[in-house]
C-alpha atoms as a PDB file:
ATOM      1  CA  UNK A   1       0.000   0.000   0.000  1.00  0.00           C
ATOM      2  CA  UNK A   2       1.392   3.344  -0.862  1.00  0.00           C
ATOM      3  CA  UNK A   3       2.417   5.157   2.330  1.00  0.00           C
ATOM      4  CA  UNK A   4       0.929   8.563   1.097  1.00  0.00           C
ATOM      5  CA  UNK A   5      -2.343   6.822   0.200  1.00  0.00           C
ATOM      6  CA  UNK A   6      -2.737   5.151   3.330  1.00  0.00           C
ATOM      7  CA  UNK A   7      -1.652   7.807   5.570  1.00  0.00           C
ATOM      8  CA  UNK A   8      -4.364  10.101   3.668  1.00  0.00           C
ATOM      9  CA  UNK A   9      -7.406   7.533   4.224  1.00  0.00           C
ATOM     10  CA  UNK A  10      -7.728   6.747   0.125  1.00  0.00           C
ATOM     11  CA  UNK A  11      -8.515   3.337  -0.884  1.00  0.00           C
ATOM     12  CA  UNK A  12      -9.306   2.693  -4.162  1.00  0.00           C
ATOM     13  CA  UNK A  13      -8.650   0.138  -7.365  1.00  0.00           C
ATOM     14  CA  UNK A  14      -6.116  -0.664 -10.359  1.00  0.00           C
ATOM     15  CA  UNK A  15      -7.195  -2.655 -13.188  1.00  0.00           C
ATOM     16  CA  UNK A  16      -4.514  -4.409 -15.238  1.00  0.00           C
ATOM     17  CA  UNK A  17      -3.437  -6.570 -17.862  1.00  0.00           C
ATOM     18  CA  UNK A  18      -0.693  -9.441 -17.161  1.00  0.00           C
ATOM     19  CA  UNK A  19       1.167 -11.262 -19.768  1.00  0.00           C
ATOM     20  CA  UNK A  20       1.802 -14.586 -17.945  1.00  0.00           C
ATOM     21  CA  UNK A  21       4.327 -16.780 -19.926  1.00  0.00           C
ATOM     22  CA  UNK A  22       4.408 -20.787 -20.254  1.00  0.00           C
ATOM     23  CA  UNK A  23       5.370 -21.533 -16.799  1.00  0.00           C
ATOM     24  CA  UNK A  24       2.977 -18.837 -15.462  1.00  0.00           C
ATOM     25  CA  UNK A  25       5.234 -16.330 -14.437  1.00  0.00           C
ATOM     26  CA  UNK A  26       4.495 -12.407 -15.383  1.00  0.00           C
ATOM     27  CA  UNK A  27       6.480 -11.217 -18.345  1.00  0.00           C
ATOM     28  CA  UNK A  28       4.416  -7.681 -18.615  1.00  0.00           C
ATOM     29  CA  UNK A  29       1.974  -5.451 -17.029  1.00  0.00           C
ATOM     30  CA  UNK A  30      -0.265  -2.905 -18.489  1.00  0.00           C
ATOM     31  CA  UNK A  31      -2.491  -0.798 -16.367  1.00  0.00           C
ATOM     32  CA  UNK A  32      -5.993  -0.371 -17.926  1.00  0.00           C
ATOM     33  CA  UNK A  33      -7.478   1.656 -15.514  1.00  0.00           C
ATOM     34  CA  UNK A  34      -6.576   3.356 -11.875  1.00  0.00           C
ATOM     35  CA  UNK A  35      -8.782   5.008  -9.294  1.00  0.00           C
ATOM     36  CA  UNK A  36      -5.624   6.889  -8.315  1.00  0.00           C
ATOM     37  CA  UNK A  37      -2.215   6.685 -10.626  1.00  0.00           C
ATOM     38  CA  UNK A  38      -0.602   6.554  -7.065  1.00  0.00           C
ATOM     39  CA  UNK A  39      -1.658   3.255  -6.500  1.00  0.00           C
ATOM     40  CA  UNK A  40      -0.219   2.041 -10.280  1.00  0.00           C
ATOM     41  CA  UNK A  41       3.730   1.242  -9.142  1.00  0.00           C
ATOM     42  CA  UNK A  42       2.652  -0.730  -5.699  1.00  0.00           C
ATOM     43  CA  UNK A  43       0.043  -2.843  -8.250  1.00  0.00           C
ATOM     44  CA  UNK A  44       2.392  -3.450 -10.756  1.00  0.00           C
ATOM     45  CA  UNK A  45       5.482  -4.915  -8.176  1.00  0.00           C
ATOM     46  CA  UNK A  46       2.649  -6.702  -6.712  1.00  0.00           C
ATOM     47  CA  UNK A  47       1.584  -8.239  -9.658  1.00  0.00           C
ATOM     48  CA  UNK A  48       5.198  -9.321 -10.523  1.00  0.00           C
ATOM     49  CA  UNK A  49       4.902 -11.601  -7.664  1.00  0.00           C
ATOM     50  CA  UNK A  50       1.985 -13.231  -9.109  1.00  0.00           C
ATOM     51  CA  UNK A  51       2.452 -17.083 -10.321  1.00  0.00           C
ATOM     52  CA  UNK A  52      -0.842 -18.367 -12.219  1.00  0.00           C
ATOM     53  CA  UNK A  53      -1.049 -21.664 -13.779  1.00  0.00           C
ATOM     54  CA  UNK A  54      -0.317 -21.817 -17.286  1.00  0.00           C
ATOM     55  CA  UNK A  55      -3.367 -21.792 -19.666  1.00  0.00           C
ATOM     56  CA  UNK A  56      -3.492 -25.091 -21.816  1.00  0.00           C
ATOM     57  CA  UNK A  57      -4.239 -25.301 -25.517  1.00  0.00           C
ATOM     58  CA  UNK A  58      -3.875 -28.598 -27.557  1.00  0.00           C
ATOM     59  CA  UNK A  59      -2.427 -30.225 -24.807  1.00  0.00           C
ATOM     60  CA  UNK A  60       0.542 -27.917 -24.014  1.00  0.00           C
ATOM     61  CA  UNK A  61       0.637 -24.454 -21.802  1.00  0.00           C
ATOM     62  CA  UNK A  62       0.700 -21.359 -23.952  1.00  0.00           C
ATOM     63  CA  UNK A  63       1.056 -17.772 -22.952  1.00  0.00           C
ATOM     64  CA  UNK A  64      -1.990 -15.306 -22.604  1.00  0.00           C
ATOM     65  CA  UNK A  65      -2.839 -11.727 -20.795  1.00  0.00           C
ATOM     66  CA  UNK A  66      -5.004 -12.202 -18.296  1.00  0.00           C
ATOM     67  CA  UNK A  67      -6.982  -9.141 -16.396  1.00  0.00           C
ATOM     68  CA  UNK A  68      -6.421  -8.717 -13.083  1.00  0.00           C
ATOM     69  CA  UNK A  69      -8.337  -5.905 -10.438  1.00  0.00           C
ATOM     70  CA  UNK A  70      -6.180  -5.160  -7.636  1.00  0.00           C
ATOM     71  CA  UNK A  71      -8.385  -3.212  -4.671  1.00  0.00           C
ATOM     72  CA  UNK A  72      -6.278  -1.102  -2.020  1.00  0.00           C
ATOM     73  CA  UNK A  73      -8.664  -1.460   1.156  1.00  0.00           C
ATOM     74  CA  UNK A  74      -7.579   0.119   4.324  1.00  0.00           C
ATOM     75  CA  UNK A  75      -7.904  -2.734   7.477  1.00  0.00           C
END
């Protein structure tokens, strides 16, 4: 969570597109849309993180963007 953001009270949401490879690891991330362009660097590190299962076509894994919403929500 972005320090400023959290110190100021503002929660809000990032939607993105992942390019997950073969073995399901993240190769790139787009942001579609952001509440708050403040929020966009702490999604995208996040979403490096990430490891999905590799989508399967004719029997093997192939790579594919997935979307992904990522909601800041202050606990």
């Amino acid at each position: 969570y972005p320090e400023l953001l959290q110190k100021a009270g503002i929660e809000g949401k990032v939607y993105m597109k992942i390019w997950v490879d073969k073995e399901g690891k993240p190769r790139e991330v787009r942001i579609v849309r952001s509440d708050n362009e403040l929020f966009n660097d702490a999604a995208i590190e996040a979403a490096k993180q990430f490891l999905f299962t590799p989508a399967y076509m004719n029997n093997g894994p192939v790579s594919v963007w997935v979307s992904v919403p990522f909601s800041f929500k202050l606990r």
